[in-house]
C-alpha atoms as a PDB file:
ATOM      1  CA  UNK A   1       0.000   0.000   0.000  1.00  0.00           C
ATOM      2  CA  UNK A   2       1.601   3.021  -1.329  1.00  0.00           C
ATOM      3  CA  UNK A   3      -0.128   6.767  -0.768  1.00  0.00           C
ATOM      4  CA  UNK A   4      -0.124   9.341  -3.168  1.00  0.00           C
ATOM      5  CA  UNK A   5       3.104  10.977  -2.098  1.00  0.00           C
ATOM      6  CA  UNK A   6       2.841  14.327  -0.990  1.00  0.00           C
ATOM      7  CA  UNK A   7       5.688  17.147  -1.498  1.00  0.00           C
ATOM      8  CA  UNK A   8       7.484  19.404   0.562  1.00  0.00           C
ATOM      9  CA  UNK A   9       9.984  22.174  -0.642  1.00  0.00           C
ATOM     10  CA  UNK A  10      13.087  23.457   1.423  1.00  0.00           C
ATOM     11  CA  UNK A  11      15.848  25.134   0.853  1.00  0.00           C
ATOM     12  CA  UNK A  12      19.199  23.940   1.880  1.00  0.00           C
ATOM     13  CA  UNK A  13      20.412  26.622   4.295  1.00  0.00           C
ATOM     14  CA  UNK A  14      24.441  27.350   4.342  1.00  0.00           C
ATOM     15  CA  UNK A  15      24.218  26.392   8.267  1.00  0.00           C
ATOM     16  CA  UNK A  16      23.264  22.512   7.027  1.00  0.00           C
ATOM     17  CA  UNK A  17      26.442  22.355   4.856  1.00  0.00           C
ATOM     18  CA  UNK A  18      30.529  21.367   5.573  1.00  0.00           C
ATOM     19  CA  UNK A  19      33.391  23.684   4.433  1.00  0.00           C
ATOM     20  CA  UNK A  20      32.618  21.996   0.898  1.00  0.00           C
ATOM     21  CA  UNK A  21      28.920  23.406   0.838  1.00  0.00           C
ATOM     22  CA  UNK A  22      27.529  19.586   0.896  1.00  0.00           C
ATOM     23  CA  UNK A  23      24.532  19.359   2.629  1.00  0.00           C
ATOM     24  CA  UNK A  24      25.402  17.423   5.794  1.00  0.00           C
ATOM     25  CA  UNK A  25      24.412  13.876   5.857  1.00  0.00           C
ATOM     26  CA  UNK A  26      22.511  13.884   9.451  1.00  0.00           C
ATOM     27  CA  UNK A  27      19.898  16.674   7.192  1.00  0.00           C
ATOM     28  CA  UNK A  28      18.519  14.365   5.403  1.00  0.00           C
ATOM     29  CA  UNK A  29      16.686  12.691   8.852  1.00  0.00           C
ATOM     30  CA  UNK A  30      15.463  16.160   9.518  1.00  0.00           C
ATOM     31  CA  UNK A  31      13.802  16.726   6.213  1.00  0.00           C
ATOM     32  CA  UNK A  32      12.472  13.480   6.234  1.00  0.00           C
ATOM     33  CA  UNK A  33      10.556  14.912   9.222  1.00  0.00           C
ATOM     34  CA  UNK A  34       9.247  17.979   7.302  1.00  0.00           C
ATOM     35  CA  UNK A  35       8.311  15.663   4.536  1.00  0.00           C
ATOM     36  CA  UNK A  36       6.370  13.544   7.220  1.00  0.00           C
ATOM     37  CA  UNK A  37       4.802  16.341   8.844  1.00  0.00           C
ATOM     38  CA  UNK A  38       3.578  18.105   5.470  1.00  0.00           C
ATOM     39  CA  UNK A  39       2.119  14.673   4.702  1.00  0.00           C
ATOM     40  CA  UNK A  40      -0.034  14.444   7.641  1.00  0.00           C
ATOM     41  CA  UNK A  41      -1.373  17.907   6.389  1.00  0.00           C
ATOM     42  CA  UNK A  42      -2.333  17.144   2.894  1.00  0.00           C
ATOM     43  CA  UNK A  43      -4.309  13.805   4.805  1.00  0.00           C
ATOM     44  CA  UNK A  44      -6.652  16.086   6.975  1.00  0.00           C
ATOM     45  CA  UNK A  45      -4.991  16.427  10.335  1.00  0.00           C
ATOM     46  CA  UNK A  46      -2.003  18.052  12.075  1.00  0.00           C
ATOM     47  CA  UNK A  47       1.122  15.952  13.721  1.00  0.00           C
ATOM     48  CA  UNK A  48       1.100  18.065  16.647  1.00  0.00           C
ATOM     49  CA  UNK A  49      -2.693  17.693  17.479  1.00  0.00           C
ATOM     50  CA  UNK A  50      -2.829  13.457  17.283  1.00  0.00           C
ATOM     51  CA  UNK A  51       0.205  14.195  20.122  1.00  0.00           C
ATOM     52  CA  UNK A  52      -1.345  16.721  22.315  1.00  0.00           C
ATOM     53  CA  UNK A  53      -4.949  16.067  21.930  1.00  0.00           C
ATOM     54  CA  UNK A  54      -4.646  12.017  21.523  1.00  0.00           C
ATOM     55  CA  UNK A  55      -1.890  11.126  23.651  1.00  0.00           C
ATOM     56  CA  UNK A  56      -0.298   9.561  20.453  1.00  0.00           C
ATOM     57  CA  UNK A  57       3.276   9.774  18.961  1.00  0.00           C
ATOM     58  CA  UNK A  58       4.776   8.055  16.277  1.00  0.00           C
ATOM     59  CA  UNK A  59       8.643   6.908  17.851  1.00  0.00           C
ATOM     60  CA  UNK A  60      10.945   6.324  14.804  1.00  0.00           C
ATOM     61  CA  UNK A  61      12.072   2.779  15.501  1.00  0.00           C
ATOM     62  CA  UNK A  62      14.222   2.416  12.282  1.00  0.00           C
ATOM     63  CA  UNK A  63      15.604   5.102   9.508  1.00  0.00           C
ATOM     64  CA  UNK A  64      17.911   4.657   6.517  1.00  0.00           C
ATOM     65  CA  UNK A  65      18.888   7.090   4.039  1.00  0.00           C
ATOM     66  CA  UNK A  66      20.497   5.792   0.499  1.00  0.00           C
ATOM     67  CA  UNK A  67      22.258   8.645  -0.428  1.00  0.00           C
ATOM     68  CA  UNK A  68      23.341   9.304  -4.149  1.00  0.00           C
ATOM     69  CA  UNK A  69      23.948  12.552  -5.046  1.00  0.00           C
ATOM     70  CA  UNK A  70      24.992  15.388  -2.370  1.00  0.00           C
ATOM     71  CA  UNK A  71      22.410  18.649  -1.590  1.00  0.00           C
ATOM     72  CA  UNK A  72      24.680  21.956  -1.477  1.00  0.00           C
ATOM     73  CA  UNK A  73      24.023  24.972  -0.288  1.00  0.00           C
ATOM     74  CA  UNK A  74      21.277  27.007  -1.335  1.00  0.00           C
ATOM     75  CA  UNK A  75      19.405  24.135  -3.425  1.00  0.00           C
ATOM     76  CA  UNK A  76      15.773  23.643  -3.772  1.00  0.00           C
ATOM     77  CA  UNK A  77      14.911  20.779  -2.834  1.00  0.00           C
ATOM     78  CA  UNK A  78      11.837  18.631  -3.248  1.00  0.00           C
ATOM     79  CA  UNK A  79      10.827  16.023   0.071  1.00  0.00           C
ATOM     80  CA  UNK A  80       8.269  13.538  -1.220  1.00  0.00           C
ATOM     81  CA  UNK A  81       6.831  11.288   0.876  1.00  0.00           C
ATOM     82  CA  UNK A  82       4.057   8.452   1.160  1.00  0.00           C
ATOM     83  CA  UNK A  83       2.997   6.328   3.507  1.00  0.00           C
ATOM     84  CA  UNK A  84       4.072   2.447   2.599  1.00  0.00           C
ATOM     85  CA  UNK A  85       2.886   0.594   4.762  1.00  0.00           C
ATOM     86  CA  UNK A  86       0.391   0.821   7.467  1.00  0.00           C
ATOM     87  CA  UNK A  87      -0.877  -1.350  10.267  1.00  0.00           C
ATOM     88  CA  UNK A  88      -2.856  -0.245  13.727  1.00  0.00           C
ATOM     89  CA  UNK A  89       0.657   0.391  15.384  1.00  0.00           C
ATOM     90  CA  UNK A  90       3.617   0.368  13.321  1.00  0.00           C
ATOM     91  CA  UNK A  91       4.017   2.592  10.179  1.00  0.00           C
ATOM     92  CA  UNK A  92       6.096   2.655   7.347  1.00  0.00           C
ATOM     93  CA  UNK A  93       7.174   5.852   5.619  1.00  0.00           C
ATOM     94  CA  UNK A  94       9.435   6.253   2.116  1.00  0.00           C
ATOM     95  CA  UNK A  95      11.360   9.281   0.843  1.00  0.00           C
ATOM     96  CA  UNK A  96      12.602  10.564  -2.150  1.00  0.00           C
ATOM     97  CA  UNK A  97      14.809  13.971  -1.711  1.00  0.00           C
ATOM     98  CA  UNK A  98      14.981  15.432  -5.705  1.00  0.00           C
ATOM     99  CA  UNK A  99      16.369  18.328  -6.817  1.00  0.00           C
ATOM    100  CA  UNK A 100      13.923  21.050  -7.707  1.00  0.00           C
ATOM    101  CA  UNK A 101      16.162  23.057 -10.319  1.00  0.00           C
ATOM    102  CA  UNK A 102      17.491  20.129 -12.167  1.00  0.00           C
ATOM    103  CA  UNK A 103      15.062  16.756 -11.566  1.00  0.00           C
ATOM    104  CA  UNK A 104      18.259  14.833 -10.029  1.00  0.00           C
ATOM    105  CA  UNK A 105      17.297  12.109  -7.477  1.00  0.00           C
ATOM    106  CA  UNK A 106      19.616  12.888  -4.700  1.00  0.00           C
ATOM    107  CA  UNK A 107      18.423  10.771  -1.836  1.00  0.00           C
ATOM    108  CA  UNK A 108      15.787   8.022  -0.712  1.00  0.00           C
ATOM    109  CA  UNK A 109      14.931   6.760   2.289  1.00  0.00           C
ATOM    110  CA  UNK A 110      12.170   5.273   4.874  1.00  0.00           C
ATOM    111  CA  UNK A 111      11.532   5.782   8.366  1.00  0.00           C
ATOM    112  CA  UNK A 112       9.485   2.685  10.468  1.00  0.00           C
ATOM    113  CA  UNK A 113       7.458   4.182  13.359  1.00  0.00           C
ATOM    114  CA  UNK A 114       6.248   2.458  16.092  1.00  0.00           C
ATOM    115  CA  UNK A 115       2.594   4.105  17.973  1.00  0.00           C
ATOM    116  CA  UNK A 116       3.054   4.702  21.673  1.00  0.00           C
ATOM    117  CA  UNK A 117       1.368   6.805  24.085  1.00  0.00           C
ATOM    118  CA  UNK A 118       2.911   9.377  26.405  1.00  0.00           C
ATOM    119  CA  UNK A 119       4.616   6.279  28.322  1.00  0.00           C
ATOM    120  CA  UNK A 120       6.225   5.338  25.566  1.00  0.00           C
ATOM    121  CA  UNK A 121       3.981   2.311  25.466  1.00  0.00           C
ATOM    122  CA  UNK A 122       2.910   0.756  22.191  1.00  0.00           C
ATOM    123  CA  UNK A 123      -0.576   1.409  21.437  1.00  0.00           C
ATOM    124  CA  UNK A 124      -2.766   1.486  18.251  1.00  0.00           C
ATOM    125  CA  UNK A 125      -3.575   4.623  16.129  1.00  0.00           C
ATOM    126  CA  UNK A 126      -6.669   6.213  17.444  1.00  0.00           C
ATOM    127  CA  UNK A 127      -9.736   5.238  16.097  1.00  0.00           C
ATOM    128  CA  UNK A 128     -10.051   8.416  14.001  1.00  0.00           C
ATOM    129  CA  UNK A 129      -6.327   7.889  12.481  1.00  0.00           C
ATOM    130  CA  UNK A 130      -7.578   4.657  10.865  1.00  0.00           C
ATOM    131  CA  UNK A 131      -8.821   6.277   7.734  1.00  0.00           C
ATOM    132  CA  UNK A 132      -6.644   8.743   7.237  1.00  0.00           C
ATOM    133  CA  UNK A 133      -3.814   6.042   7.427  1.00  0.00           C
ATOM    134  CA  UNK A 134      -5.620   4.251   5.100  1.00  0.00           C
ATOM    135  CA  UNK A 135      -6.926   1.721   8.115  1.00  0.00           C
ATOM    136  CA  UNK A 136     -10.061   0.945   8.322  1.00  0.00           C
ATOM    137  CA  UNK A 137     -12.126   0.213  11.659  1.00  0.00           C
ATOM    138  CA  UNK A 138     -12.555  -3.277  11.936  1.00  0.00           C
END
């Protein structure tokens, strides 16, 4: 199960580079976030609310990053994500980090996320989640 990716744009700021002006490697986790975050938009609800009004976080269990081309400063980059797999607790997201200017694909990726409460407990997506993660109740 695949999702419609959804895009995110960012610009790579001189801060995220070395002293060659390549986007740092450790980035690439943090715009994965941005990318996962803009997704939950485009599905009909906000990251931050499922945490502070549902008592539910998604804890990145697992994240790789195949990188093949480097980011430098001031790029435009392109973060699209989708959702890959989905079950009531654990969730599967993939990345692909393109240049904007020139089309290259410079980076994919996926993140596994595990569903916990405040505890840190696992725990299954609340009920209204389900669809949105492409879960239905049942």
């Amino acid at each position: 199960m695949l999702t419609h990716p959804v895009d995110a744009s960012i610009r790579v700021r001189y801060a995220e580079t070395d002293q060659m002006g390549i986007a740092y490697y450790g980035n690439y986790l943090a715009w994965f976030e941005v990318g996962r975050v803009e997704w939950c938009k485009a599905q009909g609800f906000n990251y931050r609310d499922m945490e502070t009004d549902d008592g539910a976080f998604l804890v990145v269990a697992e994240a790789r990053c195949r990188y093949r081309a480097p980011a430098r400063f001031d790029d435009l980059l392109t973060i699209r994500t989708a959702l890959k797999h989905a079950r009531r607790s654990v969730l599967i997201f993939e990345y692909r980090v393109l240049n904007q200017e020139t089309g290259q694909l410079l980076a994919t990726g996926e993140t596994v996320h595990v569903v916990t409460g405040v505890d840190l407990r696992k725990r299954s997506l609340p009920e209204k989640y389900l669809r949105l993660f492409g879960l239905e109740k049942g």
